[in-house]
C-alpha atoms as a PDB file:
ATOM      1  CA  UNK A   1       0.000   0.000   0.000  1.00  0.00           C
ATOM      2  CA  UNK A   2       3.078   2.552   0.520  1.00  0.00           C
ATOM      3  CA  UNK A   3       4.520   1.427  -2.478  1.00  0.00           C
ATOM      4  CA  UNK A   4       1.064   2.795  -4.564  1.00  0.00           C
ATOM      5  CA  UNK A   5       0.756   6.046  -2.264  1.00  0.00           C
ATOM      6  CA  UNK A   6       4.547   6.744  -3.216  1.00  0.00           C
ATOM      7  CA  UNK A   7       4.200   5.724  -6.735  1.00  0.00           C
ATOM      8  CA  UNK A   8       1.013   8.160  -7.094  1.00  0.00           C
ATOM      9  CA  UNK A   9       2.506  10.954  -5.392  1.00  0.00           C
ATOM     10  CA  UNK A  10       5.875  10.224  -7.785  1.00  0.00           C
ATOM     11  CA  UNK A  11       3.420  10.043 -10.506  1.00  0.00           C
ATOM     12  CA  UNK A  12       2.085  13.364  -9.774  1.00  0.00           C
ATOM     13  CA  UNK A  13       4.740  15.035  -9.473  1.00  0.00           C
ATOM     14  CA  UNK A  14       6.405  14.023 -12.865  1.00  0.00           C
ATOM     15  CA  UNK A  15       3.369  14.847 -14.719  1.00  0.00           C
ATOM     16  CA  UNK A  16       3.176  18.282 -12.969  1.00  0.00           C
ATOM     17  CA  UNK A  17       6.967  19.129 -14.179  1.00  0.00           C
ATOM     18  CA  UNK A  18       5.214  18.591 -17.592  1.00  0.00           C
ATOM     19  CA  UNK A  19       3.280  21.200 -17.305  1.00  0.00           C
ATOM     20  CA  UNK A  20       0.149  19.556 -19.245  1.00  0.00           C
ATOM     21  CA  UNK A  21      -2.626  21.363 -20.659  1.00  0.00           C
ATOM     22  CA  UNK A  22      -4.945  17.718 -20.942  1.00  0.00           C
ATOM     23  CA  UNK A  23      -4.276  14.588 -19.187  1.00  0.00           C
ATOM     24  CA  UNK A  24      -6.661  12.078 -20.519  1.00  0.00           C
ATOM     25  CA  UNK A  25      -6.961   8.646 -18.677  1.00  0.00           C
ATOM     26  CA  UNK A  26      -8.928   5.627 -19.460  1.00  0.00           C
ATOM     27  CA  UNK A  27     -11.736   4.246 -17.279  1.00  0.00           C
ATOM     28  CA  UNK A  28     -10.528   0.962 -16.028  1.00  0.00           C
ATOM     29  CA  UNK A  29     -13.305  -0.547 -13.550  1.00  0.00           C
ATOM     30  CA  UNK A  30     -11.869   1.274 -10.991  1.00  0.00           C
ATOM     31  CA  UNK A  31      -8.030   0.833 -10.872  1.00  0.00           C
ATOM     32  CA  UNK A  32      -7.878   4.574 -12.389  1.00  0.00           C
ATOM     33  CA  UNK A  33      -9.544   5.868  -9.173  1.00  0.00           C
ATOM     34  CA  UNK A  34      -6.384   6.459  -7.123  1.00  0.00           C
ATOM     35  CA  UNK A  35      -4.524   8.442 -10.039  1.00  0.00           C
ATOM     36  CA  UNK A  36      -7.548  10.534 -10.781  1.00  0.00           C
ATOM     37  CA  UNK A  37      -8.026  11.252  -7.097  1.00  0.00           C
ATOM     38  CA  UNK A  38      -4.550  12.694  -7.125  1.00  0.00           C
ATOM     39  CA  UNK A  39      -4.059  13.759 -10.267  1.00  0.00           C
ATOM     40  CA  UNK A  40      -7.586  16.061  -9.709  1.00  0.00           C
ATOM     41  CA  UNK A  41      -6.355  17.318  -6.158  1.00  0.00           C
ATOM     42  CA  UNK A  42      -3.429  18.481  -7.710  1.00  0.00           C
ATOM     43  CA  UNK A  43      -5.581  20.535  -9.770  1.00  0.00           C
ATOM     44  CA  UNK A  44      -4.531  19.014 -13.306  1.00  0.00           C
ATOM     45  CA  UNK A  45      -6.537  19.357 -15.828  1.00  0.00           C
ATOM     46  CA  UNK A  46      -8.306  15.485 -16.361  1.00  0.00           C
ATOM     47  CA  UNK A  47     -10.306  13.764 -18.276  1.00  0.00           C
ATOM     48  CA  UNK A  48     -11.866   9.599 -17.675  1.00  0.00           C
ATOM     49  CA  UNK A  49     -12.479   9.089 -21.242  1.00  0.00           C
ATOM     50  CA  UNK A  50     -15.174   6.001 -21.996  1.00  0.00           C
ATOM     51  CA  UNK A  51     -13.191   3.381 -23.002  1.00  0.00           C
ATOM     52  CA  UNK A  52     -15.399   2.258 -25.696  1.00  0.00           C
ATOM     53  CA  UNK A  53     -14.592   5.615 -27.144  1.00  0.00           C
ATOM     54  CA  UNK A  54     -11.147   5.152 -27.631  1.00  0.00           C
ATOM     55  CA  UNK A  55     -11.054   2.015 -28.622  1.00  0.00           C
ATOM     56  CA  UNK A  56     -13.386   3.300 -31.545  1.00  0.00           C
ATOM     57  CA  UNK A  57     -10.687   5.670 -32.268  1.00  0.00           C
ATOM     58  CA  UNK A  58      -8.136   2.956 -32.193  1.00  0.00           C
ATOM     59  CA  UNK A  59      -9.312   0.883 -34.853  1.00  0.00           C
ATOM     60  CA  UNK A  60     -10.226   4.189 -36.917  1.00  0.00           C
ATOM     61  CA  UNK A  61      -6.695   5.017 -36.927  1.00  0.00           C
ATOM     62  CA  UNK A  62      -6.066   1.237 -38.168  1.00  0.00           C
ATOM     63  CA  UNK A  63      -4.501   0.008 -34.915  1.00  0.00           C
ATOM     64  CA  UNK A  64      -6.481  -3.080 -33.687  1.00  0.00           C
ATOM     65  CA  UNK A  65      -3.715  -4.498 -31.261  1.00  0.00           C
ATOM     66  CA  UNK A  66      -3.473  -3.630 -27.666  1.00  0.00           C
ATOM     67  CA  UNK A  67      -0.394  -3.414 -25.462  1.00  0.00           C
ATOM     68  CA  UNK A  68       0.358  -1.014 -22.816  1.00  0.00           C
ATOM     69  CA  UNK A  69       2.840   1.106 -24.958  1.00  0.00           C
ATOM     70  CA  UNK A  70       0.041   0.983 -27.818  1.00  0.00           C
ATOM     71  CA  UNK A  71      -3.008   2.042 -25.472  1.00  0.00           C
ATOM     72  CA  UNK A  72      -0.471   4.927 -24.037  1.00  0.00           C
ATOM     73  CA  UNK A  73       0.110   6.256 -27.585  1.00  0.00           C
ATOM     74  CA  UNK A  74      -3.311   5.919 -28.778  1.00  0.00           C
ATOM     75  CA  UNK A  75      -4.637   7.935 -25.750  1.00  0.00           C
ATOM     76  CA  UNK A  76      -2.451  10.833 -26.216  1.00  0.00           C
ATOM     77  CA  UNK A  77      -3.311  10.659 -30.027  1.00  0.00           C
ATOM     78  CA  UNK A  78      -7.047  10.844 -28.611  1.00  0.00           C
ATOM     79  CA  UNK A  79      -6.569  13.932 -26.440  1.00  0.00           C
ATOM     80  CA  UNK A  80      -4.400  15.623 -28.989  1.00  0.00           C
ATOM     81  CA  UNK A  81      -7.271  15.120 -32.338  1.00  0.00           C
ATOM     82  CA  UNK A  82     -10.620  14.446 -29.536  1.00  0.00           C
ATOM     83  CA  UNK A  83      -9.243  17.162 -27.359  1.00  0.00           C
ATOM     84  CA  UNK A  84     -12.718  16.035 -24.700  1.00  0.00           C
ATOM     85  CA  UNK A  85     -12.756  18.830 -22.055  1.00  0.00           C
ATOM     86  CA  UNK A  86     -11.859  18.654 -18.545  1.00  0.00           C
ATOM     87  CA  UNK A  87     -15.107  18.425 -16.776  1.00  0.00           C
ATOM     88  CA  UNK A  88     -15.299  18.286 -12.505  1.00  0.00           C
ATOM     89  CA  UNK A  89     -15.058  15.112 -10.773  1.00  0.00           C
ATOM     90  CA  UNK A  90     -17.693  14.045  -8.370  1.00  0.00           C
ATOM     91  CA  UNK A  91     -16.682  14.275  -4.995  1.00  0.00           C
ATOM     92  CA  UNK A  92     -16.964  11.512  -2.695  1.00  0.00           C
ATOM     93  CA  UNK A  93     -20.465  11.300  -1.676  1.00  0.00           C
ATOM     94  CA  UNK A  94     -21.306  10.978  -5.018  1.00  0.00           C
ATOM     95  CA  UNK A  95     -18.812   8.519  -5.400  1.00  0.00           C
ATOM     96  CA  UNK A  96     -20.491   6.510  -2.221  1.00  0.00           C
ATOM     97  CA  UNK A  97     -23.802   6.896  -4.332  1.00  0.00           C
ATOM     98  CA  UNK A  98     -22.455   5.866  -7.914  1.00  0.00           C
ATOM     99  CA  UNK A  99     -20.738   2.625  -6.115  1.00  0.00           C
ATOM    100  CA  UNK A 100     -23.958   1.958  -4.407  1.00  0.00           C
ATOM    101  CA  UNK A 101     -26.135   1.781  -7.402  1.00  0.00           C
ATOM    102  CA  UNK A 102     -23.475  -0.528  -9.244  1.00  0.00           C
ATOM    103  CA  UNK A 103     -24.066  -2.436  -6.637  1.00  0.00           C
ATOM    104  CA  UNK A 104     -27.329  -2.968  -7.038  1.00  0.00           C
ATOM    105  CA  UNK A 105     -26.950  -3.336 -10.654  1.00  0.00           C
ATOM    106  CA  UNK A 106     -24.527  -6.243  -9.922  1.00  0.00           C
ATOM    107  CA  UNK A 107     -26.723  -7.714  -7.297  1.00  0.00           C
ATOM    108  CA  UNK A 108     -30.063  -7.721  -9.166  1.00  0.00           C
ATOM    109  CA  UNK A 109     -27.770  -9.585 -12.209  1.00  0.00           C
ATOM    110  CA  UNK A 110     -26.780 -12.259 -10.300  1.00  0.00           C
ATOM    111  CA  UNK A 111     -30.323 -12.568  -8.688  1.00  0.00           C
ATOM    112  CA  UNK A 112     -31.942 -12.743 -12.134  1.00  0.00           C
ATOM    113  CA  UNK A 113     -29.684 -15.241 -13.241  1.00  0.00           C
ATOM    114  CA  UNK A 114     -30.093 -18.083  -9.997  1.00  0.00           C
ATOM    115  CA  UNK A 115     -33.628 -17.679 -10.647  1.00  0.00           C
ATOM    116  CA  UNK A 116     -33.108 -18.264 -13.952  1.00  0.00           C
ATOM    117  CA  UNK A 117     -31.026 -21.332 -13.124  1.00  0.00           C
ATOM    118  CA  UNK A 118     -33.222 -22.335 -10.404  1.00  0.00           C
ATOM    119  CA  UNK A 119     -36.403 -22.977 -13.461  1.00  0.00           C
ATOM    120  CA  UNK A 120     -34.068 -25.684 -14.754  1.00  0.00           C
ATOM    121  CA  UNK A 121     -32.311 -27.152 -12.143  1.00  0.00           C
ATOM    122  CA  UNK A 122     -32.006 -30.268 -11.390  1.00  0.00           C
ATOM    123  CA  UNK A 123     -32.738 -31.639  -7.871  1.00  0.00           C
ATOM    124  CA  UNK A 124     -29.501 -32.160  -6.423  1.00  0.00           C
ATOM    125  CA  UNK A 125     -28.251 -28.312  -6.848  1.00  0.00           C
ATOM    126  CA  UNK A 126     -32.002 -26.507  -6.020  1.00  0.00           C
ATOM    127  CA  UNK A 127     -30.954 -26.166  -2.527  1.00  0.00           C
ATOM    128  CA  UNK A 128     -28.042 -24.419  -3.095  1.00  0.00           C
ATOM    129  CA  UNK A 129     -29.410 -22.007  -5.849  1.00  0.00           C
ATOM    130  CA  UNK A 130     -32.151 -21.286  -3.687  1.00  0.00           C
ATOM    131  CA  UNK A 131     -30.040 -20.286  -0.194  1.00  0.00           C
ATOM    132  CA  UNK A 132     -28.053 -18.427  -2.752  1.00  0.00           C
ATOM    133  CA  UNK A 133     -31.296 -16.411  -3.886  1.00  0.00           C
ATOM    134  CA  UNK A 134     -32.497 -16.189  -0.573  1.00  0.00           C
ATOM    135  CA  UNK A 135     -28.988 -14.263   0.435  1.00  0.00           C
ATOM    136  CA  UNK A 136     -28.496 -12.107  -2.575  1.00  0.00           C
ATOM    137  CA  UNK A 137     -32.263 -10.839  -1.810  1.00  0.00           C
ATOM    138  CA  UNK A 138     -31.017 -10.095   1.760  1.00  0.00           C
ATOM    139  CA  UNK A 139     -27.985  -8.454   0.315  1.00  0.00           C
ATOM    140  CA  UNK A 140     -30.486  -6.368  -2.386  1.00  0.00           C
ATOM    141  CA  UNK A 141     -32.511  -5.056   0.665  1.00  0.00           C
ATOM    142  CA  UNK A 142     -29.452  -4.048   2.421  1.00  0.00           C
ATOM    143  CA  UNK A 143     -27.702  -1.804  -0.668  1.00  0.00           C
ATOM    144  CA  UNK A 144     -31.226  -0.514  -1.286  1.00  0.00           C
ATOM    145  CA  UNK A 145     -31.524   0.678   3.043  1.00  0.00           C
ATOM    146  CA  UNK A 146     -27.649   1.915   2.185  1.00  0.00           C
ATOM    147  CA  UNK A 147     -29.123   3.586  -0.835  1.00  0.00           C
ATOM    148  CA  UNK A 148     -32.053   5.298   1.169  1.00  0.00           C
ATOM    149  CA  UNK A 149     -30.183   6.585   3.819  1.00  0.00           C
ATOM    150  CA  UNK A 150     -27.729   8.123   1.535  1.00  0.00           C
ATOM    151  CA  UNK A 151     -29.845  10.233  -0.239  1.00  0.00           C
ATOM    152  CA  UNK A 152     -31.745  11.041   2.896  1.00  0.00           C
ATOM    153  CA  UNK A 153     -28.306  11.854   4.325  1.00  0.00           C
ATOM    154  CA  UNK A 154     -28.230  14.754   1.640  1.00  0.00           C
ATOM    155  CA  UNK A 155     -30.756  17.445   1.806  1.00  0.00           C
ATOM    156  CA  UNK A 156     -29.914  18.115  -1.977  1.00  0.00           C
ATOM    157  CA  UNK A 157     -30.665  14.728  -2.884  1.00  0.00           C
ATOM    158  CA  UNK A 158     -34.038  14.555  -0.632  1.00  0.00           C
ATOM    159  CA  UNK A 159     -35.011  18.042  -2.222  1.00  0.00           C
ATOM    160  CA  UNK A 160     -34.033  16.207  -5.775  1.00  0.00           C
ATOM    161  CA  UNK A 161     -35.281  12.537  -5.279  1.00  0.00           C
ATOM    162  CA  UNK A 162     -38.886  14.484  -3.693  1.00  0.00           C
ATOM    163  CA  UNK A 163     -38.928  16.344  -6.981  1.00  0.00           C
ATOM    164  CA  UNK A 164     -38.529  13.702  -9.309  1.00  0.00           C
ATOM    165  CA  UNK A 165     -40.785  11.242  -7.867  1.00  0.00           C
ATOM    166  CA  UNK A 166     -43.640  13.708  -7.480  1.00  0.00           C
ATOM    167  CA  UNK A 167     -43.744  12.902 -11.263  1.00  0.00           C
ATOM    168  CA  UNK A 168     -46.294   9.839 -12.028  1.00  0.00           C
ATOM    169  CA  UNK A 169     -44.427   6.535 -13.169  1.00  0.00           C
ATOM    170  CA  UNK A 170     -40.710   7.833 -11.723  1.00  0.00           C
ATOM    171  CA  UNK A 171     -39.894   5.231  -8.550  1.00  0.00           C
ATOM    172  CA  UNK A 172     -36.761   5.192  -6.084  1.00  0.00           C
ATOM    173  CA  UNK A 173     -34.758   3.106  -8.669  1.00  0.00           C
ATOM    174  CA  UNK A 174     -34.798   6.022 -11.658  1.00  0.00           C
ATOM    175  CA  UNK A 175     -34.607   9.138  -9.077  1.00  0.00           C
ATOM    176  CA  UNK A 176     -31.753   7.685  -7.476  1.00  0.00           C
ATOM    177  CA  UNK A 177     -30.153   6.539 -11.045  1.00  0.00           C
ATOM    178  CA  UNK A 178     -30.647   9.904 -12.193  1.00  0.00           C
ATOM    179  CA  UNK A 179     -29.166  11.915  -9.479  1.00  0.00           C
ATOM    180  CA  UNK A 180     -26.252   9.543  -9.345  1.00  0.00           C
ATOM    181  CA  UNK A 181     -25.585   8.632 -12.999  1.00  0.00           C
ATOM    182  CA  UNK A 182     -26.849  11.588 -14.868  1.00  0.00           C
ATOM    183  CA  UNK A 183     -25.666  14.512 -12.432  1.00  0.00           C
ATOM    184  CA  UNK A 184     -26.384  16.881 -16.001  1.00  0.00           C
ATOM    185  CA  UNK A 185     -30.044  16.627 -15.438  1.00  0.00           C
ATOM    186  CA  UNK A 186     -31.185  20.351 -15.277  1.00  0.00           C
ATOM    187  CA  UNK A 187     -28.282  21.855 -17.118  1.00  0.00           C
ATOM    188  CA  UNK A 188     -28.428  20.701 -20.653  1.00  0.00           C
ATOM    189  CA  UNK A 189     -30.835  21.489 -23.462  1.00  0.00           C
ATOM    190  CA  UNK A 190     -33.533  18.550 -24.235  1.00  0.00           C
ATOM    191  CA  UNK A 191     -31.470  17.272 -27.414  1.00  0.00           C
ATOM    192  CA  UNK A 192     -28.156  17.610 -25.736  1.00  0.00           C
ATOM    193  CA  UNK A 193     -29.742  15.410 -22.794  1.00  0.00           C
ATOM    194  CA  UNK A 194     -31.621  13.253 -24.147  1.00  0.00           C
ATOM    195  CA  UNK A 195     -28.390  12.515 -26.765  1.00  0.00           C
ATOM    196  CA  UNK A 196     -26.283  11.888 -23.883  1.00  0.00           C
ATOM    197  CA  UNK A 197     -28.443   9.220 -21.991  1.00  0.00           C
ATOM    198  CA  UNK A 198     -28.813   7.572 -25.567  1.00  0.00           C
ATOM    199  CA  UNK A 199     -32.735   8.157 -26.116  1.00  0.00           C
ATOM    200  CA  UNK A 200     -32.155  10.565 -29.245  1.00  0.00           C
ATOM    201  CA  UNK A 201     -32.919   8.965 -32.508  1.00  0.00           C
ATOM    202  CA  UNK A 202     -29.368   9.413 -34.817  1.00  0.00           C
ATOM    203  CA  UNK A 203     -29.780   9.532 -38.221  1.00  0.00           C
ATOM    204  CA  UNK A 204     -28.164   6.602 -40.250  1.00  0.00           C
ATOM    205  CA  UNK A 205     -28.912   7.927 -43.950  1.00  0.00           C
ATOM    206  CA  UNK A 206     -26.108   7.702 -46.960  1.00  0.00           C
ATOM    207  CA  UNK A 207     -26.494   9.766 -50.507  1.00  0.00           C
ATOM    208  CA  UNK A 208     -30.385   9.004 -51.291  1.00  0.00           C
ATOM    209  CA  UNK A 209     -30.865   6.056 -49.007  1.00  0.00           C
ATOM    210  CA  UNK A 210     -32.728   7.202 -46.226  1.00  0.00           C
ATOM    211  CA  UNK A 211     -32.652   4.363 -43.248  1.00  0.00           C
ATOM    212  CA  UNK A 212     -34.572   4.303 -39.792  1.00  0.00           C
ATOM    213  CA  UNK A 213     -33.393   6.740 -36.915  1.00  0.00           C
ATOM    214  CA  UNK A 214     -31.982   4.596 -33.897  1.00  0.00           C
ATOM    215  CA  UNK A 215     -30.752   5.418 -30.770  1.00  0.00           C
ATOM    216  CA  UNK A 216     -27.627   3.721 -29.278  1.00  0.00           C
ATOM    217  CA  UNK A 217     -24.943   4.722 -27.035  1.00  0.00           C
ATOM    218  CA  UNK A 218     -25.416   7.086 -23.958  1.00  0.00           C
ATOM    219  CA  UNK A 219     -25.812   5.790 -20.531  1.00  0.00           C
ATOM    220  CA  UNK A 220     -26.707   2.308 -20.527  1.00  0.00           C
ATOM    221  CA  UNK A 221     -28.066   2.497 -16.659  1.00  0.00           C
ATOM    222  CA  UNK A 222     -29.889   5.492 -16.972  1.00  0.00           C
ATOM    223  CA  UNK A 223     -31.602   3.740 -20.230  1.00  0.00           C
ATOM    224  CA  UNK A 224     -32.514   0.995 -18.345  1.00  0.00           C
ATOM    225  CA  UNK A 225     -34.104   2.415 -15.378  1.00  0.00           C
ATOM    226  CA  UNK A 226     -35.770   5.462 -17.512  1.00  0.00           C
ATOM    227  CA  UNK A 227     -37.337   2.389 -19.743  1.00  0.00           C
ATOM    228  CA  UNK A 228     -39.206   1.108 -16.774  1.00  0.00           C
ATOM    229  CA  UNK A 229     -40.093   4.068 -15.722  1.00  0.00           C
ATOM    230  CA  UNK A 230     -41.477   5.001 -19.133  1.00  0.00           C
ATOM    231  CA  UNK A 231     -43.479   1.514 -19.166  1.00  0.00           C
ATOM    232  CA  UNK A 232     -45.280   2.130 -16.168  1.00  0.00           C
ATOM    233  CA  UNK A 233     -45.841   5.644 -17.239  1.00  0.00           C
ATOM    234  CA  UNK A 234     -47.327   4.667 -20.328  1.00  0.00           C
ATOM    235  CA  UNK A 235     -50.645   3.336 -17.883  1.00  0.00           C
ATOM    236  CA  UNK A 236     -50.633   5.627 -14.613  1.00  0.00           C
ATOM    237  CA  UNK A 237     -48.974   8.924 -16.558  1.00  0.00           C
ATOM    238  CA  UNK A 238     -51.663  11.205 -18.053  1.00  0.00           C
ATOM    239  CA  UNK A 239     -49.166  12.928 -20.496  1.00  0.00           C
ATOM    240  CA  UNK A 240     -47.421  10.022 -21.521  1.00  0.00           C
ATOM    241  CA  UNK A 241     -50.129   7.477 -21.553  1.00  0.00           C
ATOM    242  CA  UNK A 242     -51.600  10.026 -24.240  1.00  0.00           C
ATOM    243  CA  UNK A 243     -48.989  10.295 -25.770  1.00  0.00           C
ATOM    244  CA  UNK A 244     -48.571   6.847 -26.467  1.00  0.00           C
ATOM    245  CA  UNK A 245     -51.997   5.926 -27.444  1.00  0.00           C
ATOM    246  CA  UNK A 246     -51.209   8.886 -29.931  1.00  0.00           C
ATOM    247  CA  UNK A 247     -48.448   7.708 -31.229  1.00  0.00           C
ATOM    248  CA  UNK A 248     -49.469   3.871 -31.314  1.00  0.00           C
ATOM    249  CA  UNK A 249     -53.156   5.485 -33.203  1.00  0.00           C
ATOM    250  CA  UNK A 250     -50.648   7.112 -36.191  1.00  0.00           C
ATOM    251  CA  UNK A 251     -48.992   3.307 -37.000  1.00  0.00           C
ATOM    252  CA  UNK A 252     -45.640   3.970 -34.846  1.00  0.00           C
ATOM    253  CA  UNK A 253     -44.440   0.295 -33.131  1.00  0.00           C
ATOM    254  CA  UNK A 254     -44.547  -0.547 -29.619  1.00  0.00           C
ATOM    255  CA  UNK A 255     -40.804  -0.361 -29.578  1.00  0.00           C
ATOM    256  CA  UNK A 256     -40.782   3.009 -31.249  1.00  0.00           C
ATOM    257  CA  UNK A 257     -43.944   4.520 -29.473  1.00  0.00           C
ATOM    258  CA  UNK A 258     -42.216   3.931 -25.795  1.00  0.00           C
ATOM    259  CA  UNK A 259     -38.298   5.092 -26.852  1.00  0.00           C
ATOM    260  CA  UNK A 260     -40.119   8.120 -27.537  1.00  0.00           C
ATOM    261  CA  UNK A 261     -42.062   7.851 -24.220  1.00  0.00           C
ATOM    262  CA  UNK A 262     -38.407   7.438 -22.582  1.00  0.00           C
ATOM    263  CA  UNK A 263     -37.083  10.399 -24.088  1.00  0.00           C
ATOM    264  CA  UNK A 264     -39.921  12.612 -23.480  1.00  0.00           C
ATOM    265  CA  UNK A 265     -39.957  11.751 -19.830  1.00  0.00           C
ATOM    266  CA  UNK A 266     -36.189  12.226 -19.862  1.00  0.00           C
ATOM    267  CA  UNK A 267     -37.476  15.596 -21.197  1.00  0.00           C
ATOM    268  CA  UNK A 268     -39.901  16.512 -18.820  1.00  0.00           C
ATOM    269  CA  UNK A 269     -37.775  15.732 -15.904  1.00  0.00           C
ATOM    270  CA  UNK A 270     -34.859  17.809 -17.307  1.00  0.00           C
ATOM    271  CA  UNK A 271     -37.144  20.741 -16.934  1.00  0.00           C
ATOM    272  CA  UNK A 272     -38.660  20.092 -13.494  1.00  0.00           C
ATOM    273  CA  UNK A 273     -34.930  19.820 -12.148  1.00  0.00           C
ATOM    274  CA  UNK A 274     -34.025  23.081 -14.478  1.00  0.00           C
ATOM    275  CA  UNK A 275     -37.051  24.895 -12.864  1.00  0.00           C
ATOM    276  CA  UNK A 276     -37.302  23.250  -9.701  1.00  0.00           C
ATOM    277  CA  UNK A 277     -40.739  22.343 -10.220  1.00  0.00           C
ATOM    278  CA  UNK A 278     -42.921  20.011  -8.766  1.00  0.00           C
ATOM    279  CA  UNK A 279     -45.182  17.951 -11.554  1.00  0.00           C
ATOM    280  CA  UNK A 280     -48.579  19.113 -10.084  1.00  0.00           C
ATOM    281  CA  UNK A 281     -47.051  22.733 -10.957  1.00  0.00           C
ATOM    282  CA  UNK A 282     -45.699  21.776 -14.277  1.00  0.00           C
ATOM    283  CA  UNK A 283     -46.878  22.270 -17.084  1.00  0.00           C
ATOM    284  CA  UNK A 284     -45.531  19.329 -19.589  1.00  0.00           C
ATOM    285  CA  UNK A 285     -46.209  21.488 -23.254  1.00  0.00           C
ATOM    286  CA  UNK A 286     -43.556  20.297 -26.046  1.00  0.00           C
ATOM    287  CA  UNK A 287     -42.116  24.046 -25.451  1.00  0.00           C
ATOM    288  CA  UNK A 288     -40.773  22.878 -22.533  1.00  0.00           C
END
């Protein structure tokens, strides 16, 4: 452990002789977390890119292998042609949060999938799978107390989480993904928000072929908890349960019909957060 505080703080202090104007790091599951801790309380300018992002960048540059010295040169070709900007780090209660709800996102997985197992199983390994279920829903109950008492910890987040859920359809599970995943809610323009959770349709078209608008990319948690939300808003929202039936009346699909049910909710909340307004003061008009 004094070995990696010395090596960070050597670390640090080499790439402050450089005098940088952009450090860029890759997100590595966590193992980044100590160098961007120091690197950002040294006041360096940082960026965590996506890793997905550069690796897209890596094989548009034609280099598909991966070494260390190849990742190092490919990120600083990144920062130098990308140039992403610095953007501030959440501190550590936000941290707390973000690791809570990938906890629950791990949990839930590996509850899904003994049940799963559990349909099939044959007699002499039941027992096990189902002790196993019964302890990962004991552990799922304990991140989501952890989870409450976090946000109730903050008056910020209660104000928030109160805010959000006042809207019909929006449970615990997408007012605590948005405050800790999506920390931009409130300060972005609809497109730009709804592009970066990955609910804007992007067009795909080439010359005079004209193909259908998909959305991809974004934040894959946020997506999944604002789809849920969207589904059960679809029956107990006024605005969006019209504005399905509207949309499903005109020919659109299912599938189609409730993206755009995700993204308008996305919307909606964006501007209640913006405004600091409760839903039974809001008024939900497109202009908005």
């Amino acid at each position: 452990m004094a070995n990696d505080v010395a090596g960070i703080q050597t670390l640090v202090q080499r790439v402050r002789a450089q005098a940088p104007t952009l450090i860029v790091l890759e997100a590595t599951g966590g193992y980044e977390r100590a160098a961007v801790a120091a690197l950002a309380a040294a006041q360096l300018p940082l960026v965590v890119a996506n890793p997905r992002q550069v690796r897209d960048f890596a094989r548009a540059t034609g280099q598909l292998a991966k070494i260390d010295r190849i990742d190092a040169g490919i990120l600083a070709l990144f920062a130098e042609r990308v140039r992403p900007g610095p953007r501030a780090l959440p501190d550590d209660a936000a941290q707390a949060l973000d690791a809570l709800l990938t906890r629950r996102r791990q949990v839930l997985e590996m509850l899904i999938a003994e049940r799963n197992r559990l349909e099939h199983a044959a007699p002499t390994v039941r027992r096990g799978i189902t002790q196993h279920i019964r302890w990962l829903e004991r552990q799922l109950r304990d991140v989501d107390r952890d989870l409450d008492n976090t946000i109730q910890s903050s008056p910020v987040w209660r104000a928030k989480e109160d805010l959000l859920r006042s809207t019909p359809g929006v449970g615990p599970i997408l007012s605590r993904t948005l405050i800790g995943e999506l920390p931009e809610l409130g300060t972005l323009p609809r497109k730009q928000i709804a592009a970066l959770v990955g609910v804007a349709p992007l067009a795909r078209d080439s010359g005079t072929l004209k193909h259908k608008r998909l959305v991809w990319g974004g934040r894959a948690p946020v997506r999944a908890a604002l789809f849920m939300a969207a589904l059960v808003g679809t029956r107990h929202n006024p605005v969006l349960r019209t504005f399905y039936r509207r949309l499903l009346a005109a020919g659109k699909p299912k599938k189609v019909a409730l993206t755009a049910c995700m993204r308008k909710l996305l919307t909606i909340l964006n501007a209640m957060t913006r405004t600091n307004t409760a839903w039974r003061h809001f008024d939900p008009s497109p202009s908005s």
